[in-house]
C-alpha atoms as a PDB file:
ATOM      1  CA  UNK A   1     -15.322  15.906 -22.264  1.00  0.00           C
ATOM      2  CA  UNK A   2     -12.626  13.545 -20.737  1.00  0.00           C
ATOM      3  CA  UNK A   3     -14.197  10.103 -19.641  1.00  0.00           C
ATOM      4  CA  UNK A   4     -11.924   9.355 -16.081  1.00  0.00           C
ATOM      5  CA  UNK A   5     -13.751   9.047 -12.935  1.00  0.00           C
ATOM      6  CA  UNK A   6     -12.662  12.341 -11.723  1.00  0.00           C
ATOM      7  CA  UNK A   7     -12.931  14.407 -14.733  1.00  0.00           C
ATOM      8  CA  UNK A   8     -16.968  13.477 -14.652  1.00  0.00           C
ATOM      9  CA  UNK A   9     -17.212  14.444 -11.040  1.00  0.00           C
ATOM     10  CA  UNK A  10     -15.553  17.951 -11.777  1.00  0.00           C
ATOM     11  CA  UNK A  11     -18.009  18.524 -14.337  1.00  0.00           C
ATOM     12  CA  UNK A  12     -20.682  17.249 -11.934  1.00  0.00           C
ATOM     13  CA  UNK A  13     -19.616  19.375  -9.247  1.00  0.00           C
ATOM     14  CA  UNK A  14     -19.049  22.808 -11.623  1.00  0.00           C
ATOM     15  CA  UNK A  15     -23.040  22.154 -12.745  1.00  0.00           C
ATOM     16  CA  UNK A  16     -24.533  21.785  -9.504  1.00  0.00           C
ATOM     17  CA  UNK A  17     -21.875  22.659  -6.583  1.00  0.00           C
ATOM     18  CA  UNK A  18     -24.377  23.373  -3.808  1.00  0.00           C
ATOM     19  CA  UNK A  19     -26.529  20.127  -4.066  1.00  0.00           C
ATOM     20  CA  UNK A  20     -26.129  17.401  -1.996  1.00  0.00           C
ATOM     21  CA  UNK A  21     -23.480  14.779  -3.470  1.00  0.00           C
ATOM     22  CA  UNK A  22     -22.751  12.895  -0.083  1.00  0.00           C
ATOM     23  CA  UNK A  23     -24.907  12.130   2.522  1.00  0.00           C
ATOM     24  CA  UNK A  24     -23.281   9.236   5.003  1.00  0.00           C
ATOM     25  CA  UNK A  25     -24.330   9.077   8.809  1.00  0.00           C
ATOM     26  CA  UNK A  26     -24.564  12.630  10.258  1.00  0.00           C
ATOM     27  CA  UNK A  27     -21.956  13.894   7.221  1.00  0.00           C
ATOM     28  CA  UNK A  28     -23.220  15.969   4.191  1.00  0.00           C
ATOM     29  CA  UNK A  29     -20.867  17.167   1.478  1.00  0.00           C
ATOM     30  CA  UNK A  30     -22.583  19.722  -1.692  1.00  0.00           C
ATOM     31  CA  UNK A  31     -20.327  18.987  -4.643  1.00  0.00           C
ATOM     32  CA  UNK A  32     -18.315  21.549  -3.933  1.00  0.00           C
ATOM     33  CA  UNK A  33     -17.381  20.445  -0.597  1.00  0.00           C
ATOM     34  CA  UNK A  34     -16.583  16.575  -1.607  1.00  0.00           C
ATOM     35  CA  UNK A  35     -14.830  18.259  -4.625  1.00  0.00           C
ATOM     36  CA  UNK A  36     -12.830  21.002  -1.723  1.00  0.00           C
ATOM     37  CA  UNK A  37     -11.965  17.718   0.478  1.00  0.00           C
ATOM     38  CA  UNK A  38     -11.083  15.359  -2.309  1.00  0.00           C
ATOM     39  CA  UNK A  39      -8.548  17.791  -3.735  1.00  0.00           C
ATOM     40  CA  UNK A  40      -7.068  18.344  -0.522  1.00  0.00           C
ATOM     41  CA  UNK A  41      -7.045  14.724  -0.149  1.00  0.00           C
ATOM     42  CA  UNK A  42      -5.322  14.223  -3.404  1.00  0.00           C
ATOM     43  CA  UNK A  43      -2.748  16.861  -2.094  1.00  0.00           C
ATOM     44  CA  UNK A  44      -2.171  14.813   1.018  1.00  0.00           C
ATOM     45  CA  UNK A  45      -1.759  11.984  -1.367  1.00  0.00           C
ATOM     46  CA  UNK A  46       0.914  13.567  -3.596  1.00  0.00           C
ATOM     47  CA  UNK A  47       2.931  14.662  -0.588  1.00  0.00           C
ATOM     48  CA  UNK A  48       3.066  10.861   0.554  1.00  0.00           C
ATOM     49  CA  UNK A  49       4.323  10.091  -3.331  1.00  0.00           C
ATOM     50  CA  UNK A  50       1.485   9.091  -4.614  1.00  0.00           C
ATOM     51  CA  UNK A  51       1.336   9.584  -8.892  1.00  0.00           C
ATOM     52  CA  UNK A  52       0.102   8.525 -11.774  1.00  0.00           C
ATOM     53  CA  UNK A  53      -0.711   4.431 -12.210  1.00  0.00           C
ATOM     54  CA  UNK A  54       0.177   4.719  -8.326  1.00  0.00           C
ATOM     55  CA  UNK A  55      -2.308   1.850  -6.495  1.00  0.00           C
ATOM     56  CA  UNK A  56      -3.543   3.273  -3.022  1.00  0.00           C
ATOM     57  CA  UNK A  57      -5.251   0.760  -0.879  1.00  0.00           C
ATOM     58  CA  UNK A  58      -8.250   2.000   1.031  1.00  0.00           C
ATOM     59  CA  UNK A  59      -9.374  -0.123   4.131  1.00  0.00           C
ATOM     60  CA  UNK A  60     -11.488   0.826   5.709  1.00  0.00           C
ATOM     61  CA  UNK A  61     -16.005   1.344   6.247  1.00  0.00           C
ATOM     62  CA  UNK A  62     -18.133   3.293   4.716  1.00  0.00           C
ATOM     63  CA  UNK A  63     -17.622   7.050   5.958  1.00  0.00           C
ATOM     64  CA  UNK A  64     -17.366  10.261   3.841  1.00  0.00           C
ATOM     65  CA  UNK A  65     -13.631  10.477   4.233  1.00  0.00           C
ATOM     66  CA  UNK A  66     -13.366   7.027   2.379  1.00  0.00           C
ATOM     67  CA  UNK A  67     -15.640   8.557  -0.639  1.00  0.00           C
ATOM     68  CA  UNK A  68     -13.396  11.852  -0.430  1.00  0.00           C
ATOM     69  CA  UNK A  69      -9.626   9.374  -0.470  1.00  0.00           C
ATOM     70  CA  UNK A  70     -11.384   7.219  -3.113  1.00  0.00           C
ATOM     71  CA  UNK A  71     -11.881  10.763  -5.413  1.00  0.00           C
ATOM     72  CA  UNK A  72      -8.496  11.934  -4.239  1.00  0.00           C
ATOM     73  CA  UNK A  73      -6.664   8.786  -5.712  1.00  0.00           C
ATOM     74  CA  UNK A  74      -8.688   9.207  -8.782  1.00  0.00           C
ATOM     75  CA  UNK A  75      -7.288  13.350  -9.197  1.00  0.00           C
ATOM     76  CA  UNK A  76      -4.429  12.037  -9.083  1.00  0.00           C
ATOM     77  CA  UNK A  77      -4.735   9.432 -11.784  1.00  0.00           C
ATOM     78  CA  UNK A  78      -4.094   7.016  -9.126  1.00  0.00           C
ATOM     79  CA  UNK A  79      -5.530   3.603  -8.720  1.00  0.00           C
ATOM     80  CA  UNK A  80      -7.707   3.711  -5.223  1.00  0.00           C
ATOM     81  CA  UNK A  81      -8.138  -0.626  -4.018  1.00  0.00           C
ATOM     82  CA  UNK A  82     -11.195  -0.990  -2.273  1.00  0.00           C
ATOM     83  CA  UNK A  83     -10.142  -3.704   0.557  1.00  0.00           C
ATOM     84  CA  UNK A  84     -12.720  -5.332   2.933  1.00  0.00           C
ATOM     85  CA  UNK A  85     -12.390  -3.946   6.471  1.00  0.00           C
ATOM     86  CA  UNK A  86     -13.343  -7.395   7.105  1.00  0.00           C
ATOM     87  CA  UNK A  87     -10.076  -9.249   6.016  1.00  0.00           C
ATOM     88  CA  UNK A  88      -7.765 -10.061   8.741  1.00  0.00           C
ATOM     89  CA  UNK A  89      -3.780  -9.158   8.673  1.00  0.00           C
ATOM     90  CA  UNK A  90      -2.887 -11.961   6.046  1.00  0.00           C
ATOM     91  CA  UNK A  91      -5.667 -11.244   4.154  1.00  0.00           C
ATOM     92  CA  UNK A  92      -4.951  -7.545   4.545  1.00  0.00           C
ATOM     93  CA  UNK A  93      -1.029  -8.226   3.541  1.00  0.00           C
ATOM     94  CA  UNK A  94      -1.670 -10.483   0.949  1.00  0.00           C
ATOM     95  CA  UNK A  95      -4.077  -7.761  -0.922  1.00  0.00           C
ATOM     96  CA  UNK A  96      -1.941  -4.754  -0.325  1.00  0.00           C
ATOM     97  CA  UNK A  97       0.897  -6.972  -1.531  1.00  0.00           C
ATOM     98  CA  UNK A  98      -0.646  -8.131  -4.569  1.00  0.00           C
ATOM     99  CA  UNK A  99      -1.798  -4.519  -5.565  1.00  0.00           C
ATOM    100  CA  UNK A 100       1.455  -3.293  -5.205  1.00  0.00           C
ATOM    101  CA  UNK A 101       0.499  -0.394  -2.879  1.00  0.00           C
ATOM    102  CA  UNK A 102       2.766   1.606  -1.095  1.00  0.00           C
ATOM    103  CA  UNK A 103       0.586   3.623   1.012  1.00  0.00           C
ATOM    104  CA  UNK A 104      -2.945   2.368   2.484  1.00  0.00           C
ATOM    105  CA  UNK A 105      -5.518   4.128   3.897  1.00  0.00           C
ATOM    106  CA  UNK A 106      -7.343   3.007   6.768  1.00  0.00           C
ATOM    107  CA  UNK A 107      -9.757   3.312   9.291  1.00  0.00           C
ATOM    108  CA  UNK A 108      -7.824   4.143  12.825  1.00  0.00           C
ATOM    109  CA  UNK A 109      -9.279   1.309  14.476  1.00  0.00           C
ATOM    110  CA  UNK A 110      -8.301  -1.198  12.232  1.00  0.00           C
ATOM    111  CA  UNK A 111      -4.678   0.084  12.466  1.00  0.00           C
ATOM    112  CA  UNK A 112      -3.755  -3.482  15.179  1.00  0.00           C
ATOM    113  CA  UNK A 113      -4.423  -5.425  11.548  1.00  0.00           C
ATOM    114  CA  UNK A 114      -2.451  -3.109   9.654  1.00  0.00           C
ATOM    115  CA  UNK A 115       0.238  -3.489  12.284  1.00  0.00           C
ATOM    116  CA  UNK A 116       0.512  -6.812  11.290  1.00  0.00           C
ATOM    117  CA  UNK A 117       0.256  -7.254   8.216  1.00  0.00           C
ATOM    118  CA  UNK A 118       2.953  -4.208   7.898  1.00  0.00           C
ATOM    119  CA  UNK A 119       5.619  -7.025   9.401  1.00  0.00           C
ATOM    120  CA  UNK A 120       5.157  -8.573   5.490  1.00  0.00           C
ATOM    121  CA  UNK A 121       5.203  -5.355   3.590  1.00  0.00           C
ATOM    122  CA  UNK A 122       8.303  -4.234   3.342  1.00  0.00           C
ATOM    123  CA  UNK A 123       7.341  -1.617   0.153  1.00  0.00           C
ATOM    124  CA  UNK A 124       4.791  -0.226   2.286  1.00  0.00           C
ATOM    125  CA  UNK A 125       6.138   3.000   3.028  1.00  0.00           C
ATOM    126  CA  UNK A 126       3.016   5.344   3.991  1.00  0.00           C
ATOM    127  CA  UNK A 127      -0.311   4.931   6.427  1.00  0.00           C
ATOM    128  CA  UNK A 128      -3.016   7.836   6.459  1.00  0.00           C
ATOM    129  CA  UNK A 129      -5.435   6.781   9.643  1.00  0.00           C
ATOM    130  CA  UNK A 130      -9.224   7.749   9.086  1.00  0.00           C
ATOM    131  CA  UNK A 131     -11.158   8.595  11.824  1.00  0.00           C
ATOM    132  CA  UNK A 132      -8.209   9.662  14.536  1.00  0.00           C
ATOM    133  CA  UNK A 133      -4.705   8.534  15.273  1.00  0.00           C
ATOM    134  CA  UNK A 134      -2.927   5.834  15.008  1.00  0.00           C
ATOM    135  CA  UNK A 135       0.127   4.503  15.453  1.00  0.00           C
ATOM    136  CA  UNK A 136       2.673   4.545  12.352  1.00  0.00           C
ATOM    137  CA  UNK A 137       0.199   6.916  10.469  1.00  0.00           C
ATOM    138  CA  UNK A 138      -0.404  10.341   9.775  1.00  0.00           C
ATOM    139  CA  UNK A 139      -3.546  11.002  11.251  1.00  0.00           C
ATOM    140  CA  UNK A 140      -6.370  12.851   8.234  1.00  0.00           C
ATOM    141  CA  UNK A 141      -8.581  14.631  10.122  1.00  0.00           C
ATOM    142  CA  UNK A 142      -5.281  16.132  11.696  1.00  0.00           C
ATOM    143  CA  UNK A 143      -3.886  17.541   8.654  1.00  0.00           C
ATOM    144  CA  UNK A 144      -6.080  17.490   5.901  1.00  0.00           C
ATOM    145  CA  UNK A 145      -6.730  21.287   6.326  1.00  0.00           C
ATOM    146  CA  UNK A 146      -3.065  21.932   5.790  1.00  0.00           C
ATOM    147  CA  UNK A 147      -3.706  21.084   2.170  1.00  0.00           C
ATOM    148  CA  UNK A 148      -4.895  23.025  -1.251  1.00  0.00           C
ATOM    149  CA  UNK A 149      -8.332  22.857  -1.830  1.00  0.00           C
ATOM    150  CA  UNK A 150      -7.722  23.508  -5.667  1.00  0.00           C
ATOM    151  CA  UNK A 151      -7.510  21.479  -8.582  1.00  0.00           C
ATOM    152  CA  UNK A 152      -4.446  21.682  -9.893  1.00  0.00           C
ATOM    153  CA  UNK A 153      -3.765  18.167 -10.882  1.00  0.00           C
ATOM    154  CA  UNK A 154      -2.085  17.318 -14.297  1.00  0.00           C
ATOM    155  CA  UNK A 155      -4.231  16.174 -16.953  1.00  0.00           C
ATOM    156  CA  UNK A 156      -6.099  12.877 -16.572  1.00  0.00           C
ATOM    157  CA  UNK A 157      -6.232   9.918 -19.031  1.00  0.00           C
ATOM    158  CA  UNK A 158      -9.719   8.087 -20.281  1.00  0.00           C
ATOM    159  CA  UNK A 159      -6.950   4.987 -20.083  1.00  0.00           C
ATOM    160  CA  UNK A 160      -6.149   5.439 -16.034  1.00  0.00           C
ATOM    161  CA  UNK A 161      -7.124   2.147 -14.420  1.00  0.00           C
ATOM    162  CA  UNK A 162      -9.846   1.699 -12.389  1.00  0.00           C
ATOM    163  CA  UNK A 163     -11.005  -1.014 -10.197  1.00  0.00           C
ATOM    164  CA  UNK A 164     -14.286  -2.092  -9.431  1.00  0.00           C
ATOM    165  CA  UNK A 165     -14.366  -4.561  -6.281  1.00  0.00           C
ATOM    166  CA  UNK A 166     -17.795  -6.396  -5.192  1.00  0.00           C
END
């Protein structure tokens, strides 16, 4: 048994794929849904160049799609950075700077703060908007359906980073 973040969810989700594994608002994912979306998300991520030791900054709230990009950065043996949908655009910068991520993820209504703090981020190169369109970013509930919902992701380290953020 492998000991990365995603590895234990796959064998989570192969022993009990139709219980409930996400419950957020009015959205419910079984295992085998989050595990459906997450690879698809993971698929999205790989098309926007995102590998292995790869740090993908997530800002945005608490919403199922955040859980399924979080997962989806983890398949791919990526390194997902949790940042507070609270900081403002030099806060924003100065965390997506100091990560070294290239692509952030973000909640479509924060996307005037990530419009900012873009102007200092030159190595910022992709934007995936969460919860509808935005400007600069592919939208995720637009094409996340355009994706595999298999796992075919290379084999996964017990060394891959993670970070924990409180």
């Amino acid at each position: 048994m492998a000991f990365q973040i995603a590895d234990l969810f796959e064998h989570a989700v192969d022993a009990v794929p139709t219980r409930d594994a996400l419950l957020c608002g009015d959205e419910r994912r079984t295992f085998l849904e989050l595990d459906g979306r997450a690879n698809q998300a993971a698929h999205l991520l790989a098309a926007h160049a995102v590998g292995a030791g790869d740090f993908v900054g997530l800002y945005a709230t608490h919403s199922a799609a955040h859980v399924e990009v979080m997962l989806a950065a983890y398949k791919r043996s990526a390194v997902p950075v949790n940042i507070s949908y609270r900081y403002q655009a030099p806060e924003l910068a100065y965390a997506v700077r100091d990560a070294g991520a290239t692509v952030i993820v973000h909640d479509a209504d924060l996307s005037d703060r990530v419009d900012a703090a873009a102007a200092e981020l030159p190595t910022l190169t992709h934007r995936i908007s969460l919860g509808g369109p935005a400007q600069a970013a592919v939208d995720f509930d637009a094409v996340i359906d355009d994706f595999d919902a298999g796992r075919d992701f290379a084999p996964r380290s017990p060394d891959d980073l993670s970070i924990c953020s409180t």
